[in-house]
C-alpha atoms as a PDB file:
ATOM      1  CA  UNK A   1      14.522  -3.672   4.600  1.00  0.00           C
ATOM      2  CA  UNK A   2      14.872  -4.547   7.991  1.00  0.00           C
ATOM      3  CA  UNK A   3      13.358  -7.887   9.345  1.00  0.00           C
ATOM      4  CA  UNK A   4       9.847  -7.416  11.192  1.00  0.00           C
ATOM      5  CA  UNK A   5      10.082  -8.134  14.741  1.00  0.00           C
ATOM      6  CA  UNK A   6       7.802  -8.184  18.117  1.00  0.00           C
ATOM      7  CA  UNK A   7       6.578  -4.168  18.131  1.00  0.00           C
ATOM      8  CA  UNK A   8       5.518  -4.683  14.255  1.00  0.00           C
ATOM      9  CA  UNK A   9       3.603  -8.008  15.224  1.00  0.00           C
ATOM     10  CA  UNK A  10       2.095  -5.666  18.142  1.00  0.00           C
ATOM     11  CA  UNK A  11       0.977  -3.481  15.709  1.00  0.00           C
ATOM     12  CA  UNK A  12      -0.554  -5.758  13.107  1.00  0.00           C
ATOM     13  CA  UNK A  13      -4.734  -4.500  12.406  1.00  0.00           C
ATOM     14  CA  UNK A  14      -5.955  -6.894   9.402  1.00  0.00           C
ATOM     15  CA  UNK A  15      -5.712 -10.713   8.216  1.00  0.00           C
ATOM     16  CA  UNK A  16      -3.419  -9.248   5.439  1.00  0.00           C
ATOM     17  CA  UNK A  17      -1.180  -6.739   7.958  1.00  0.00           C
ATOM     18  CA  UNK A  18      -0.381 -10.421   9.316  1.00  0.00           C
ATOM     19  CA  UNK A  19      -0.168 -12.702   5.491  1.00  0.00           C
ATOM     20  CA  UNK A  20       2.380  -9.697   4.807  1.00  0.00           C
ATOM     21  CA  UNK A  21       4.440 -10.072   7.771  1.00  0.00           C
ATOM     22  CA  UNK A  22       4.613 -13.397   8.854  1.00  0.00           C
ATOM     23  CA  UNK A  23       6.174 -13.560   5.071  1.00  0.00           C
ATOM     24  CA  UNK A  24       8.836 -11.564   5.928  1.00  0.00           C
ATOM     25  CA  UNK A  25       9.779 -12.469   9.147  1.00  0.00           C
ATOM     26  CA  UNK A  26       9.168 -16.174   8.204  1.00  0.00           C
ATOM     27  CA  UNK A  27      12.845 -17.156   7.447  1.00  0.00           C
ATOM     28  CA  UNK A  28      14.861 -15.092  10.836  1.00  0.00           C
ATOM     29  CA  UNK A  29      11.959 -15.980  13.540  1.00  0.00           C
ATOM     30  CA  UNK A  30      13.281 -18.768  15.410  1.00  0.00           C
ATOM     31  CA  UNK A  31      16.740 -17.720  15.276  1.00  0.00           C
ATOM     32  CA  UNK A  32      16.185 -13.917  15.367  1.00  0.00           C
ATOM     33  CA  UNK A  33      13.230 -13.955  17.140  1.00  0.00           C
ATOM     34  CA  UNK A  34      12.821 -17.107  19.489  1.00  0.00           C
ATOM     35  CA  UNK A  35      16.095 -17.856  20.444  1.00  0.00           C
ATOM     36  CA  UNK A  36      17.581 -14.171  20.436  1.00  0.00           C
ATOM     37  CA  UNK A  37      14.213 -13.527  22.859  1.00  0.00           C
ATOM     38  CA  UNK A  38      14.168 -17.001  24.900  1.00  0.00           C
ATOM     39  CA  UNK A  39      10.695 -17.205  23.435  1.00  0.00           C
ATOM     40  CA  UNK A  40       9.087 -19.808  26.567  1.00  0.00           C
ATOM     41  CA  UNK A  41       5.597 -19.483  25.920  1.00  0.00           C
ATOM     42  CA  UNK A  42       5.341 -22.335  22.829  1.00  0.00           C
ATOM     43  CA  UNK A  43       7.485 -25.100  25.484  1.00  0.00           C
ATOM     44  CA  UNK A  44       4.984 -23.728  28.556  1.00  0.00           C
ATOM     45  CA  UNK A  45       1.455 -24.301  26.547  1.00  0.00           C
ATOM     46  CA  UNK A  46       2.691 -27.707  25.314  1.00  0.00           C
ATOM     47  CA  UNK A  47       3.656 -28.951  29.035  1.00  0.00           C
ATOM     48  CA  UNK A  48       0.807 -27.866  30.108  1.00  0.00           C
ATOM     49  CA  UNK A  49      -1.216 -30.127  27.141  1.00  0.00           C
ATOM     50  CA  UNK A  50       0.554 -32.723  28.538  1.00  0.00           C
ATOM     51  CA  UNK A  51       0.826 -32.781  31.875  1.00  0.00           C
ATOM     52  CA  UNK A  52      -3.210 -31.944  31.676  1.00  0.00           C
ATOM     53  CA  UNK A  53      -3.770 -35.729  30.213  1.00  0.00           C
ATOM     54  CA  UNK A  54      -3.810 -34.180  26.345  1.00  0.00           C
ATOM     55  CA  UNK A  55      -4.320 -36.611  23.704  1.00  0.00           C
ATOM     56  CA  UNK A  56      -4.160 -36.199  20.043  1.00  0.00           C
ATOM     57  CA  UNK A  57      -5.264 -35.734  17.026  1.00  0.00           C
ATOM     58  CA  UNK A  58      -4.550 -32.202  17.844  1.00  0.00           C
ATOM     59  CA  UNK A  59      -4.853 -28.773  16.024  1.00  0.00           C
ATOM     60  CA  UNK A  60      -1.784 -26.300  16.779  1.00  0.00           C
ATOM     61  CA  UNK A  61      -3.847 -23.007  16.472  1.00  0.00           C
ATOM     62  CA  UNK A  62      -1.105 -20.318  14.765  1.00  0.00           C
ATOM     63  CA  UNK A  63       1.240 -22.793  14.662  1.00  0.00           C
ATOM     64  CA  UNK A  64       3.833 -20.514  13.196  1.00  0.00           C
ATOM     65  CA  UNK A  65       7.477 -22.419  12.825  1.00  0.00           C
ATOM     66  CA  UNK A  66       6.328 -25.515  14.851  1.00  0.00           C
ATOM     67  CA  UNK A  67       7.686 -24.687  17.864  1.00  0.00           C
ATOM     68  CA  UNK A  68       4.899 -25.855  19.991  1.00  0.00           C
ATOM     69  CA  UNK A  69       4.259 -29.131  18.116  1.00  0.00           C
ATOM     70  CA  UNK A  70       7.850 -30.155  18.187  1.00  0.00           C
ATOM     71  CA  UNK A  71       7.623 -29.697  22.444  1.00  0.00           C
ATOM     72  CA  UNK A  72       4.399 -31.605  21.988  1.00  0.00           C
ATOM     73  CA  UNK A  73       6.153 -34.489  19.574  1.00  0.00           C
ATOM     74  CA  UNK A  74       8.678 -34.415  22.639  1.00  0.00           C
ATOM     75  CA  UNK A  75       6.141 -35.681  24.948  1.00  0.00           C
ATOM     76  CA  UNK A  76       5.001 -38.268  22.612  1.00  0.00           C
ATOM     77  CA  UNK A  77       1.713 -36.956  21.545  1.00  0.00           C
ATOM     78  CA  UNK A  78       0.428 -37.072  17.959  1.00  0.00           C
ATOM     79  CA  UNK A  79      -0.489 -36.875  15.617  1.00  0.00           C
ATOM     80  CA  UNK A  80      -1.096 -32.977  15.080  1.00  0.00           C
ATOM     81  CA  UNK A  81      -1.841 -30.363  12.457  1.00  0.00           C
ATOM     82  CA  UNK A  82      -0.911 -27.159  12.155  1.00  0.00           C
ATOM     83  CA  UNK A  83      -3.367 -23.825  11.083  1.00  0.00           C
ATOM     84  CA  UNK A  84      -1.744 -20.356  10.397  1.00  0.00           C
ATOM     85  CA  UNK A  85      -2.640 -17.792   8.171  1.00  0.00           C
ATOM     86  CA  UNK A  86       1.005 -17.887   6.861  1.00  0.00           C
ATOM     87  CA  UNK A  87       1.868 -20.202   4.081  1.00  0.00           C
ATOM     88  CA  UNK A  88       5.806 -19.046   4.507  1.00  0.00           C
ATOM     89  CA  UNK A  89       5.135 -20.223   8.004  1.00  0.00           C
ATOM     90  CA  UNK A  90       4.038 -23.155   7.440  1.00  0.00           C
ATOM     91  CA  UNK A  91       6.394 -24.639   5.140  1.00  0.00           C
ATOM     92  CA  UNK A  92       9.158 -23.930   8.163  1.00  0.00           C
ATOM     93  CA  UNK A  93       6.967 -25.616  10.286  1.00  0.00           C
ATOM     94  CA  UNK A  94       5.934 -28.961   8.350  1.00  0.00           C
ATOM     95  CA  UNK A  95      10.083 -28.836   7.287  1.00  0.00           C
ATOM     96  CA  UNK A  96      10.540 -30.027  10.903  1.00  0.00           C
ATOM     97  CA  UNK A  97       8.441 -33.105  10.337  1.00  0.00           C
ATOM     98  CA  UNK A  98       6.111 -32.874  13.614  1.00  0.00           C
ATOM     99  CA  UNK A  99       2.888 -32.536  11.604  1.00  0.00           C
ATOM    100  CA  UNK A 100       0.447 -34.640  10.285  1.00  0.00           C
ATOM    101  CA  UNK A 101      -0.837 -32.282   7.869  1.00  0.00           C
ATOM    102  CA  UNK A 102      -0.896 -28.272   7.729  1.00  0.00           C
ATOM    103  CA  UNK A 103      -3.836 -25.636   7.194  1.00  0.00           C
ATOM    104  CA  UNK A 104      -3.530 -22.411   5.522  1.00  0.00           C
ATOM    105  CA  UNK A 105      -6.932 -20.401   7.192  1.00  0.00           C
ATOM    106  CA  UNK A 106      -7.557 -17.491   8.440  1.00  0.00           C
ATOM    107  CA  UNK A 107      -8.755 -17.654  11.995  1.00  0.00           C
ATOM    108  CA  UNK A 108     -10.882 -14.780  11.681  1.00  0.00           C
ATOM    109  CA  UNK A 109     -13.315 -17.025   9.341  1.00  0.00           C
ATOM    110  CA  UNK A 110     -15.034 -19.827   8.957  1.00  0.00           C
ATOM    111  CA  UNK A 111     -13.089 -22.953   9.560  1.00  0.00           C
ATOM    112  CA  UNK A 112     -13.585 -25.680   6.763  1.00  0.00           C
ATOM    113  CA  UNK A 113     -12.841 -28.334   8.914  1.00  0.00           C
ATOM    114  CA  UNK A 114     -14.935 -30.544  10.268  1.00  0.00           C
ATOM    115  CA  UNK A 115     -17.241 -30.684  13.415  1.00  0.00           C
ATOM    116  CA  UNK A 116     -15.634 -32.658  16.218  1.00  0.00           C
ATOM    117  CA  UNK A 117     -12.267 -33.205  14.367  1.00  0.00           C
ATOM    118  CA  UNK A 118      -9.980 -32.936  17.094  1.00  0.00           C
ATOM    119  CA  UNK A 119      -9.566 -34.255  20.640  1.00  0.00           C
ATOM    120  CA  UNK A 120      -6.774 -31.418  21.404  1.00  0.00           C
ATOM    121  CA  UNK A 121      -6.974 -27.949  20.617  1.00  0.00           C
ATOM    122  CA  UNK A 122      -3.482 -25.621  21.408  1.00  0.00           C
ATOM    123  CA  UNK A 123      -2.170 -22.547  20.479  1.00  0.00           C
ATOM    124  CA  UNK A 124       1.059 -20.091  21.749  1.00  0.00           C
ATOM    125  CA  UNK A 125       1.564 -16.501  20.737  1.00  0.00           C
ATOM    126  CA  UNK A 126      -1.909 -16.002  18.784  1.00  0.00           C
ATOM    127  CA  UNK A 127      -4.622 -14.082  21.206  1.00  0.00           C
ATOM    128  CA  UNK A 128      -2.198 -11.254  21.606  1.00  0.00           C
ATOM    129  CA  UNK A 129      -1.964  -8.002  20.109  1.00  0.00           C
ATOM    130  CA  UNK A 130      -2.800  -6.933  17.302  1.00  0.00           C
ATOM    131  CA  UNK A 131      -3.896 -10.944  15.885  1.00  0.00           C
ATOM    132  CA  UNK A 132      -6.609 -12.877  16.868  1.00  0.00           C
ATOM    133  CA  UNK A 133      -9.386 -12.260  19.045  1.00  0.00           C
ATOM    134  CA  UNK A 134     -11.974 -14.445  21.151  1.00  0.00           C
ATOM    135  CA  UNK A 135     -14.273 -14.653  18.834  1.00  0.00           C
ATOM    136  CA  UNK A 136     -12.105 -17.257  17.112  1.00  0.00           C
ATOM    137  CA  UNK A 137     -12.999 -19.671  20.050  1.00  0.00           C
ATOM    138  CA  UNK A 138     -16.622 -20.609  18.721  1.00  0.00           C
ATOM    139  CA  UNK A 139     -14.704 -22.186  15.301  1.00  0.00           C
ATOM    140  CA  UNK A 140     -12.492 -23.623  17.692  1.00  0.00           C
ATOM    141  CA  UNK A 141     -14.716 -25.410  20.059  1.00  0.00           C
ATOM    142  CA  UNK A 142     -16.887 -26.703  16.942  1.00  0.00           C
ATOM    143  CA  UNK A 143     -14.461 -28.637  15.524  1.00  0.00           C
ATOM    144  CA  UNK A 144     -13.598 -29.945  18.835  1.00  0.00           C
ATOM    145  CA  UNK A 145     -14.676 -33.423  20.037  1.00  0.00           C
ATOM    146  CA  UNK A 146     -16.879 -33.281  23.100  1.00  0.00           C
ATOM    147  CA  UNK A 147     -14.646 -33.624  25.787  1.00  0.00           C
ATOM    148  CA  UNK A 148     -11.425 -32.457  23.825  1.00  0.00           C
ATOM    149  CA  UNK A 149      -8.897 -30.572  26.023  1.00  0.00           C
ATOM    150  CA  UNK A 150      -7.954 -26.974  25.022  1.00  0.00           C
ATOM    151  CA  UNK A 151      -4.277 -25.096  25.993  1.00  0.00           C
ATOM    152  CA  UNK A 152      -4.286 -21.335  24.501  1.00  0.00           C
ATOM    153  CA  UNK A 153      -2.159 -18.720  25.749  1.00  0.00           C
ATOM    154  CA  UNK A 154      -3.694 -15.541  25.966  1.00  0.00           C
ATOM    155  CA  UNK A 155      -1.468 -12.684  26.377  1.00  0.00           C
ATOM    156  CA  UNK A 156      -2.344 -10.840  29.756  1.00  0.00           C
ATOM    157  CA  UNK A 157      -2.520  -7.300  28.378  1.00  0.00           C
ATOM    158  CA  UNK A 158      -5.738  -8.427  26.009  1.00  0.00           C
ATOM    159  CA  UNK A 159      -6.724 -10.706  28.798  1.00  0.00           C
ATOM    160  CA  UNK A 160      -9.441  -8.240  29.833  1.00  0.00           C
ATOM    161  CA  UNK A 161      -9.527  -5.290  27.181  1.00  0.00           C
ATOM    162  CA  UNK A 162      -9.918  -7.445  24.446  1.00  0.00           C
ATOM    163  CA  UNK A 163     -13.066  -9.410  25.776  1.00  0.00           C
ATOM    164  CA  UNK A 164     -11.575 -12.631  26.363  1.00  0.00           C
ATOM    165  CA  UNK A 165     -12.308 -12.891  29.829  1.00  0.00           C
ATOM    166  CA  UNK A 166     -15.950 -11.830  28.977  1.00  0.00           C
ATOM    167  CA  UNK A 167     -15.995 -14.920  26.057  1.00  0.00           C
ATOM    168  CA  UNK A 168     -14.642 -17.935  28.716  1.00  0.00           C
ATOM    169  CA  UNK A 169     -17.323 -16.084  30.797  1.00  0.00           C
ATOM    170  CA  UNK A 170     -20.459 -16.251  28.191  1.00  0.00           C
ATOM    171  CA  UNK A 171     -19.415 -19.713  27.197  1.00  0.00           C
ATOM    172  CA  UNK A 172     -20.395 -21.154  30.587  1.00  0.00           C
ATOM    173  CA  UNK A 173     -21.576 -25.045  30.430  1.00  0.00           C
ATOM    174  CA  UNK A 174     -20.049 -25.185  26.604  1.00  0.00           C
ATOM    175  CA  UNK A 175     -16.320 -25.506  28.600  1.00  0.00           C
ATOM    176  CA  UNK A 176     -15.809 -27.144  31.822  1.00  0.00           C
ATOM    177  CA  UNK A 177     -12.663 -27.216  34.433  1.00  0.00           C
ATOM    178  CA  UNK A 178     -11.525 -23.418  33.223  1.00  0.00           C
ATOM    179  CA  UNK A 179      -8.351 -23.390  34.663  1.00  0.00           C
ATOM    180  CA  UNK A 180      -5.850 -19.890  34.123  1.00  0.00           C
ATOM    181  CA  UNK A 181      -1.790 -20.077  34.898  1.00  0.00           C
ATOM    182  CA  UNK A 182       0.228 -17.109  34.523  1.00  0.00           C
ATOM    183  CA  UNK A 183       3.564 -17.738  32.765  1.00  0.00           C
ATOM    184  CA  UNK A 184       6.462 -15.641  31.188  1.00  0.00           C
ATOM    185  CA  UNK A 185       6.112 -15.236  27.675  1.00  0.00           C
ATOM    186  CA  UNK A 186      10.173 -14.232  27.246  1.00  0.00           C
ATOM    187  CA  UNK A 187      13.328 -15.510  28.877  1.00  0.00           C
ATOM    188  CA  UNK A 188      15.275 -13.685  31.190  1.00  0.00           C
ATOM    189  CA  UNK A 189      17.394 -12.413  28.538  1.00  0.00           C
ATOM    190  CA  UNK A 190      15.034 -10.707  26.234  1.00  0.00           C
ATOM    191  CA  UNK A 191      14.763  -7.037  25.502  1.00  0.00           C
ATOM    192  CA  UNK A 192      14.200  -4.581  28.340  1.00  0.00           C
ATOM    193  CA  UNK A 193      10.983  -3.888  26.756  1.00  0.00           C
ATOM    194  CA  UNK A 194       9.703  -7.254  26.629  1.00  0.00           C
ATOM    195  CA  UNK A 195      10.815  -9.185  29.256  1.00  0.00           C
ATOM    196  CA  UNK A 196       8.310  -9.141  31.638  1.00  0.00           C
ATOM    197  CA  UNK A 197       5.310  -9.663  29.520  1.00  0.00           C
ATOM    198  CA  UNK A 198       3.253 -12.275  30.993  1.00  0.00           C
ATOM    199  CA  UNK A 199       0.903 -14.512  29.472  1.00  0.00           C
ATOM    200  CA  UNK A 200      -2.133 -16.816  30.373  1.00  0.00           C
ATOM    201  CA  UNK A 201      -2.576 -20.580  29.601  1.00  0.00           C
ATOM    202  CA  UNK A 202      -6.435 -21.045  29.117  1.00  0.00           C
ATOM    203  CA  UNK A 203      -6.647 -24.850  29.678  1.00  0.00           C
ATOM    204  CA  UNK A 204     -10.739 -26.360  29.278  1.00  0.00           C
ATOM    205  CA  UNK A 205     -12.403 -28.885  27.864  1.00  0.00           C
ATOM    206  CA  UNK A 206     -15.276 -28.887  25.818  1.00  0.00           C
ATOM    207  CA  UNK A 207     -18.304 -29.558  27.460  1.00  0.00           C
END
């Protein structure tokens, strides 16, 4: 069997389309994946913590292999945790020694964390197709400390279709200082198919 790659991820419908490939695809993603694509987007959401005044403790949101922590460890912030739905996942990721501690949940739930945990919230590569959708941001802001900055990149093509511009909208005076920057979610060497996706790094705070 071949590995998974980007289309399958695309394509993914339930919790357990994504449990089943995230396990396959655990072991050639940042090699076959992330480096073969020039995967930016992880590097982008992480600067843009940073250079927003992010502090930490901080929740990496789909935190995959790590990628985005270890920019974040670059720029001195910690510590941080990482949540994914994908144990296989997360064992690559807490190999690389960025993380404080790691969280095996499923977004689409309840969150058994704790209200006001965190004074950072980020996340690369998990409102896109076919994963999570805006809904997840109600979890997300509880366990947020009041006044804790958010980073989440939101792919463009479920920007609007998806409702997540309609959820930053309802959530009004729960967020302040919305701020949206278009960035490339591939390198210039990625797949014909691919390489112009665009994303969108959602940086608030909570209100």
């Amino acid at each position: 069997m071949s590995d998974p790659d980007l289309d399958a991820a695309y394509r993914l419908q339930t919790p357990e389309d994504s449990v089943r490939l995230y396990r396959d695809w655990s072991q050639s993603y940042d090699a076959g994946f992330a480096q073969a694509q020039g995967y930016l987007l992880p590097a982008a959401v992480a600067d843009a913590f940073a250079e927003a005044g992010g502090a930490a403790p901080v929740l990496d949101v789909g935190a995959g292999t790590g990628l985005l922590a270890a920019r974040l460890a670059e720029h001195g912030i910690g510590p941080i945790d990482a949540l994914d739905i994908s144990p296989e996942m997360l064992a690559l990721a807490a190999s690389k020694g960025v993380y404080r501690a790691s969280h095996c949940l499923d977004l689409t739930q309840p969150l058994p964390l704790a209200d006001a945990s965190y004074v950072g919230v980020t996340s690369s590569g998990t409102f896109t197709f076919g994963h999570v959708g805006p809904a997840a941001f109600d979890e997300l802001l509880r366990i947020a400390a009041p006044g804790a900055l958010f980073a989440l990149s939101i792919h463009t093509g479920v920007f609007e279709p998806a409702g997540f511009a309609a959820k930053l909208a309802e959530l009004g005076g729960a967020i302040a200082g919305l701020m949206l920057t278009e960035v490339a979610i591939y390198g210039p060497d990625a797949d014909t198919a691919h390489r112009d996706h665009r994303g969108l790094i959602a940086r608030f705070r909570k209100a």
